[in-house]
Protein backbone atom coordinates (compact mmCIF):
# COMPACT_ATOMS: atom_id res chain seq x y z
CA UNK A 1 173.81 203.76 -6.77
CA UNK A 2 176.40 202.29 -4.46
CA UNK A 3 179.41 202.39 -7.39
CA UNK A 4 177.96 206.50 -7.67
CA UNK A 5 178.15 207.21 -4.18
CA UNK A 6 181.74 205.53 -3.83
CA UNK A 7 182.74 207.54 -6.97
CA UNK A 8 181.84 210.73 -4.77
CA UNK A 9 183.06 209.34 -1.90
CA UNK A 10 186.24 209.17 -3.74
CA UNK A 11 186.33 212.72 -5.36
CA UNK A 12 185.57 214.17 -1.75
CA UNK A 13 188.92 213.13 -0.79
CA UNK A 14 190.93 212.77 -4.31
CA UNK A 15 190.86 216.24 -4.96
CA UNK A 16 192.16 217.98 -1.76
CA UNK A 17 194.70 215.27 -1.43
CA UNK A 18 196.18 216.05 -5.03
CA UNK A 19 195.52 220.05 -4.79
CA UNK A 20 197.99 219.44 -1.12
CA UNK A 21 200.52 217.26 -3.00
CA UNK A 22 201.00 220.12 -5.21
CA UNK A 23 201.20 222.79 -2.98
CA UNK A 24 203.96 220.37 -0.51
CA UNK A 25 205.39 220.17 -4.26
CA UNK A 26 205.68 223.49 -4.94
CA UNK A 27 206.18 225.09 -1.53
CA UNK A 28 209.17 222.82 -0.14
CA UNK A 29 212.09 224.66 -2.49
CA UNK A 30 211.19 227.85 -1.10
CA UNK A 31 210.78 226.62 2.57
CA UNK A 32 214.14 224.66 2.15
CA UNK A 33 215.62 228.89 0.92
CA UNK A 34 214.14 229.91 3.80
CA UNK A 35 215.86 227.90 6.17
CA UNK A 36 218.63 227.66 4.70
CA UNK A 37 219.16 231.33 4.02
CA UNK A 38 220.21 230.99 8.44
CA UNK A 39 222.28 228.15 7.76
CA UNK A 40 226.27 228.97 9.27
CA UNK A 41 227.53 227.35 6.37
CA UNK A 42 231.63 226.91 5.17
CA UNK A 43 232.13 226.90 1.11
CA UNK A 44 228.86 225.14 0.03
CA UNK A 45 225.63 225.25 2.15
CA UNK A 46 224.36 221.71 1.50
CA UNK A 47 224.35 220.68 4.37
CA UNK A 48 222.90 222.33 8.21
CA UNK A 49 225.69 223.32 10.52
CA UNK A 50 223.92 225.56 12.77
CA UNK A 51 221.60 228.53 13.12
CA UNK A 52 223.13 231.92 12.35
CA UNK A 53 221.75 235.71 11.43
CA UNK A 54 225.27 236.59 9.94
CA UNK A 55 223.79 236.08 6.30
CA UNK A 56 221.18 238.09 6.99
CA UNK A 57 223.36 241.11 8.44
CA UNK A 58 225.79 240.93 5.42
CA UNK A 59 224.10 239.47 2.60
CA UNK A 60 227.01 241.06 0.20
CA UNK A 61 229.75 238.96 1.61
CA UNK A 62 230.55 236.69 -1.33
CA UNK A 63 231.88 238.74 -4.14
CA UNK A 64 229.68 240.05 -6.94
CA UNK A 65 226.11 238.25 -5.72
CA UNK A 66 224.78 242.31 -4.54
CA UNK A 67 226.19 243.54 -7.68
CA UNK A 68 224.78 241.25 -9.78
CA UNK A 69 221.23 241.46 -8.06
CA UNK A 70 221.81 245.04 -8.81
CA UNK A 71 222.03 244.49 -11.88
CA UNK A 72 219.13 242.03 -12.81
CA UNK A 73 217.41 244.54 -10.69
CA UNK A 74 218.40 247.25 -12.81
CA UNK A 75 217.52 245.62 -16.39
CA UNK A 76 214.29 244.06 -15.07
CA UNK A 77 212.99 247.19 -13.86
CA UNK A 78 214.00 249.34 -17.21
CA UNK A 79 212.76 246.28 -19.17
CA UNK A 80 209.26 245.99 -17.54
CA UNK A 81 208.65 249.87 -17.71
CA UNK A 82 209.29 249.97 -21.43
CA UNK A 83 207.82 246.69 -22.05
CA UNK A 84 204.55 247.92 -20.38
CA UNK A 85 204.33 251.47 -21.95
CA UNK A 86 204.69 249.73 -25.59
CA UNK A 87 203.00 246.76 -24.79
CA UNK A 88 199.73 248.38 -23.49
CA UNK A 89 199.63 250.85 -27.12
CA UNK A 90 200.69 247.55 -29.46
CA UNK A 91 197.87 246.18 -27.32
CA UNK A 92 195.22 248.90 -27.74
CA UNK A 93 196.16 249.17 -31.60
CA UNK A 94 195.85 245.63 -32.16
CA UNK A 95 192.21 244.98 -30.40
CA UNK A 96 190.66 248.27 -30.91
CA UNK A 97 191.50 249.15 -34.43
CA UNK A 98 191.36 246.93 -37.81
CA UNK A 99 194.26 247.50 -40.55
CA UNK A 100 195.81 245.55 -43.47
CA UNK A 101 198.83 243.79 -41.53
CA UNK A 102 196.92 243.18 -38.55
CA UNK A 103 197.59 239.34 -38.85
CA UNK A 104 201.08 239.83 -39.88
CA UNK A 105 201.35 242.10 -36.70
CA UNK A 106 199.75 239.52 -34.43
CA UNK A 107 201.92 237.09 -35.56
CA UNK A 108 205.26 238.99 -34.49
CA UNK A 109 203.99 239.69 -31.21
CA UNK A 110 203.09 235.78 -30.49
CA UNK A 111 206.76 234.81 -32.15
CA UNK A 112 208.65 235.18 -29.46
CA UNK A 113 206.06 233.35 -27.53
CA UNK A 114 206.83 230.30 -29.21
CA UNK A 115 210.66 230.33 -30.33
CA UNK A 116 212.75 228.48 -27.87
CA UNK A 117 214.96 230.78 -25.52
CA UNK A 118 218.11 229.23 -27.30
CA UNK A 119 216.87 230.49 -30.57
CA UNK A 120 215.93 234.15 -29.62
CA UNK A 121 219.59 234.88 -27.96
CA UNK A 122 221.21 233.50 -30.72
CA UNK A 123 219.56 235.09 -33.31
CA UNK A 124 219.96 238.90 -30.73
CA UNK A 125 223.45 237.89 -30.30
CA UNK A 126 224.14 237.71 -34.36
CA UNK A 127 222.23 241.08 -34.59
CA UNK A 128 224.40 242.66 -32.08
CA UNK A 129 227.97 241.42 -33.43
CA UNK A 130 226.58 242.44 -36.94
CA UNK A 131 225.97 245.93 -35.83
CA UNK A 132 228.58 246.30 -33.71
CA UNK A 133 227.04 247.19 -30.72
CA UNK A 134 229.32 246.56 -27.12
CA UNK A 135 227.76 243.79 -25.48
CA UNK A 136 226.55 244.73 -21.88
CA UNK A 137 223.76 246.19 -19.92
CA UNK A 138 222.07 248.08 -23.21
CA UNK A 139 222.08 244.74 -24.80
CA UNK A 140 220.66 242.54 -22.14
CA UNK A 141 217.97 245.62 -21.61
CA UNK A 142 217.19 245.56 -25.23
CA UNK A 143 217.22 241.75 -25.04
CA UNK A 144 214.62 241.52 -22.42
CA UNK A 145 212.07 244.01 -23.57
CA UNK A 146 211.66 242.49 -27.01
CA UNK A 147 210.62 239.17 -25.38
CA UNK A 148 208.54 240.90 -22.51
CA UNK A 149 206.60 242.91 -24.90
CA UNK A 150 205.16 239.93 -25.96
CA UNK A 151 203.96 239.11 -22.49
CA UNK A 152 202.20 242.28 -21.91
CA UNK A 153 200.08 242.63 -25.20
CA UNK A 154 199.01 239.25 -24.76
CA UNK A 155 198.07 239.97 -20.76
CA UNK A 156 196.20 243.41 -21.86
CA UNK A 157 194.47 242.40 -24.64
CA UNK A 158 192.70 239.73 -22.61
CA UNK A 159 191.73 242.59 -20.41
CA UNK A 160 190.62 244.92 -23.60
CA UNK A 161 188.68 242.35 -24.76
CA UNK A 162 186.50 242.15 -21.52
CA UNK A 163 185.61 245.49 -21.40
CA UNK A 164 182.42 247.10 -22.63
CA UNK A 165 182.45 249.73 -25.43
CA UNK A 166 178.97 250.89 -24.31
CA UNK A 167 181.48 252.73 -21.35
CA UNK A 168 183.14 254.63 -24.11
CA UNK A 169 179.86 255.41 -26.06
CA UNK A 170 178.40 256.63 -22.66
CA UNK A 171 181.19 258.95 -22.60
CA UNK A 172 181.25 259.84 -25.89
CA UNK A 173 177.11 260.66 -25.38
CA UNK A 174 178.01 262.97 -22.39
CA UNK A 175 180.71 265.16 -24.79
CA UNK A 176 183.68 263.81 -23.62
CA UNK A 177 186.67 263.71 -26.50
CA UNK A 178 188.11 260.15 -27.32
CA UNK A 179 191.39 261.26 -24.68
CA UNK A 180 189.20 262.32 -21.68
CA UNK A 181 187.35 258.90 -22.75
CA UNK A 182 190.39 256.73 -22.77
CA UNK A 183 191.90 258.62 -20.02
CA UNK A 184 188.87 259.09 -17.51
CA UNK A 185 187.23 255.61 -18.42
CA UNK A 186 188.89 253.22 -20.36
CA UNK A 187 192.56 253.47 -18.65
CA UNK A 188 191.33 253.08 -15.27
CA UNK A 189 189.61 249.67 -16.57
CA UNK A 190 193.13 248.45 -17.65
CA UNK A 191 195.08 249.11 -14.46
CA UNK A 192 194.57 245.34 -13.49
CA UNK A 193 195.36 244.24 -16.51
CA UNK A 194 198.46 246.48 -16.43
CA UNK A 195 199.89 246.01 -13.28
CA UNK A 196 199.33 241.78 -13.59
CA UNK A 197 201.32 242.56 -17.12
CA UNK A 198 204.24 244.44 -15.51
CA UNK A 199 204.40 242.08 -12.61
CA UNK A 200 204.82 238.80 -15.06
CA UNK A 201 207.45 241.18 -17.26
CA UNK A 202 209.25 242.39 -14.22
CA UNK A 203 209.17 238.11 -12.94
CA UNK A 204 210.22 237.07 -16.40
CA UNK A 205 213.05 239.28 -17.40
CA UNK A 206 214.59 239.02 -13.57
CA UNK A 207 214.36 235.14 -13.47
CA UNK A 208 216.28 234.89 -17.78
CA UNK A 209 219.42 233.46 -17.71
CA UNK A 210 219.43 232.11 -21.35
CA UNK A 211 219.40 235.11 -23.23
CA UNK A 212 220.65 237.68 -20.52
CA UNK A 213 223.89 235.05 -20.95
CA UNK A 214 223.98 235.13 -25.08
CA UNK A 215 223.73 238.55 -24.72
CA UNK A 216 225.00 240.44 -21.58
CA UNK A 217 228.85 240.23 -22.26
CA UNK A 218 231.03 240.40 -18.88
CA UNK A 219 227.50 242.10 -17.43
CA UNK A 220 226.73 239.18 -15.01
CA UNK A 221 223.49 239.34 -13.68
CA UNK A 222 222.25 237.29 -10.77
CA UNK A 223 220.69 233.60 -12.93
CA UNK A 224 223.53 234.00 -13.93
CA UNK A 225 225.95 234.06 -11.01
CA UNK A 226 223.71 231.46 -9.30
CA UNK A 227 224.95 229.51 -12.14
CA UNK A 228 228.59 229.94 -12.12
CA UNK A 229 228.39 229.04 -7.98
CA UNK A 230 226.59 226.28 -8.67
CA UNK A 231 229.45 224.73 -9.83
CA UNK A 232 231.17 225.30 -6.46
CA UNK A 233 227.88 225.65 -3.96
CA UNK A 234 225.41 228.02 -4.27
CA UNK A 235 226.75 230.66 -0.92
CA UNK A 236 223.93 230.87 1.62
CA UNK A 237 223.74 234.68 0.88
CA UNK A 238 222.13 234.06 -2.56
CA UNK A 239 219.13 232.13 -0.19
CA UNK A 240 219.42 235.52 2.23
CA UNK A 241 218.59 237.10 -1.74
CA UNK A 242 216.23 234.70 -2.45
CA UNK A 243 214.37 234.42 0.62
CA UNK A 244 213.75 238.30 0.88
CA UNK A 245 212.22 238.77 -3.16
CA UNK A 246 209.98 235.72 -1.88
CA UNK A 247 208.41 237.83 1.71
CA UNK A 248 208.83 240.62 -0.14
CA UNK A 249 206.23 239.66 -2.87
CA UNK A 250 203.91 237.59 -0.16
CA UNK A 251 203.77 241.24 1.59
CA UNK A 252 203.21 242.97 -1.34
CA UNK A 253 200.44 240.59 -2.06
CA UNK A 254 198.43 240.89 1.50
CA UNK A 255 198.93 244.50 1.32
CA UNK A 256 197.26 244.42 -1.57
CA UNK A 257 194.62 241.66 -0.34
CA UNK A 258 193.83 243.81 2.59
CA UNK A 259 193.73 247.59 0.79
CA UNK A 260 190.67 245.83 -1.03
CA UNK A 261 189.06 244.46 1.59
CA UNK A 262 189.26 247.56 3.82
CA UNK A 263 188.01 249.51 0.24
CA UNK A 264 185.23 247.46 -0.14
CA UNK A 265 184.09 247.93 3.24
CA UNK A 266 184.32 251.49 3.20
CA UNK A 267 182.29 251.49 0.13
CA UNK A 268 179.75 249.42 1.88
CA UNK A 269 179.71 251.43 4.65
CA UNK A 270 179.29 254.43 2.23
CA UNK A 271 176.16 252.66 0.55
């Protein structure tokens, strides 16, 4: 009894102090951006050499870091919308309906799951040069969506395969067609699933520098200049950049946090 109630004695205090290590882990790179990002720094910003707001009111001082956040912006956005819209239908077709390649199918959507990053813009690079296409923003759009469609089908399906088809045979009992079904009952279902799909894609194809640099040409995106100033110290602009995607996303997360609790409220109130 003694060696059990030490065990638990043990697990009280193991756990949190593990689950905090991580989070100190995990949170101390971004904290270290955020500080940083107001650092008056000279040609590198290793090291602290005051407190300034001059990065913050001209982020675009070094040359090419806005354009090339532009640009990733650019590609990641056209890369998640297309992603999403052909990921959710590859999705759809693959759990809803049963054909003869369906395993064949399935196993070109997990491929570029598992094929290492090196691999995939190699192989999109040889395509390109073989068809002749210019190397530049249509290739490192194309680039992206073939790997983020991945992403989404495999997000969305988990969500298809949660829902219940007694929803859609309610529907279908009350005369409604298989669109006003899909549309009125089954599409609202998958809006979680949907945006959590976009958000990874959008996160994914920003954040690639190994196949957005196979396969971008002289289109420099920003992994990609954060790599080149690397070599002579990252500016403290790019933590100015870096610093506002990161409170941008924590806001866009407590907005969200908070619509739902206010929503569920009102409903209660309502009930």
């Amino acid at each position: 009894m003694k060696q059990l109630a030490h065990r638990i004695d043990i697990s009280r205090w193991f756990v949190p102090v593990v689950a905090g290590l991580s989070f100190f882990y995990l949170l101390v790179p971004i904290v270290y951006i955020l500080i940083y990002s107001f650092n008056d720094s000279g040609r590198t910003n290793l090291t602290w050499r005051g407190f300034t707001l001059s990065n913050w009111q001209n982020p675009c001082r070094p040359a090419g870091l806005c354009d090339a956040f532009i640009n990733s912006l650019q590609v990641a956005l056209i890369a998640t919308v297309v992603a999403t819209v052909l990921g959710t239908m590859i999705a759809f077709g693959l759990e809803r309906f049963r054909f003869k390649f369906a395993g064949s199918a399935n196993l070109l959507v997990f491929l570029p799951l598992t094929a290492p990053e090196v691999v995939l813009g190699a192989s999109l690079l040889s395509q390109f040069l073989n068809l002749g296409v210019q190397l530049g923003m249509t290739t490192t759009v194309l680039s992206h969506i073939m790997f983020c469609i991945s992403f989404v089908v495999v997000t969305i399906r988990a969500r298809i395969a949660t829902l219940d088809p007694k929803l859609e045979e309610a529907a279908a009992d009350l005369y409604a067609s298989a669109s006003t079904a899909f549309w009125k009952v089954t599409f609202p279902l998958l809006i979680p699933g949907i945006a959590a799909a976009a958000l990874l894609s959008f996160a994914i194809s920003f954040d690639d520098f190994i196949v957005a640099n196979f396969n971008s040409g002289s289109y420099t995106t920003l992994p990609q200049f954060m790599y080149v100033a690397a070599r002579r110290g990252i500016p403290a602009e790019a933590n100015v950049i870096g610093s506002f995607m990161f409170l941008l996303a924590v806001s866009l997360v407590v907005a969200v946090q908070v619509w739902r609790y206010w929503r569920r409220r009102s409903l209660e109130r309502a009930v």
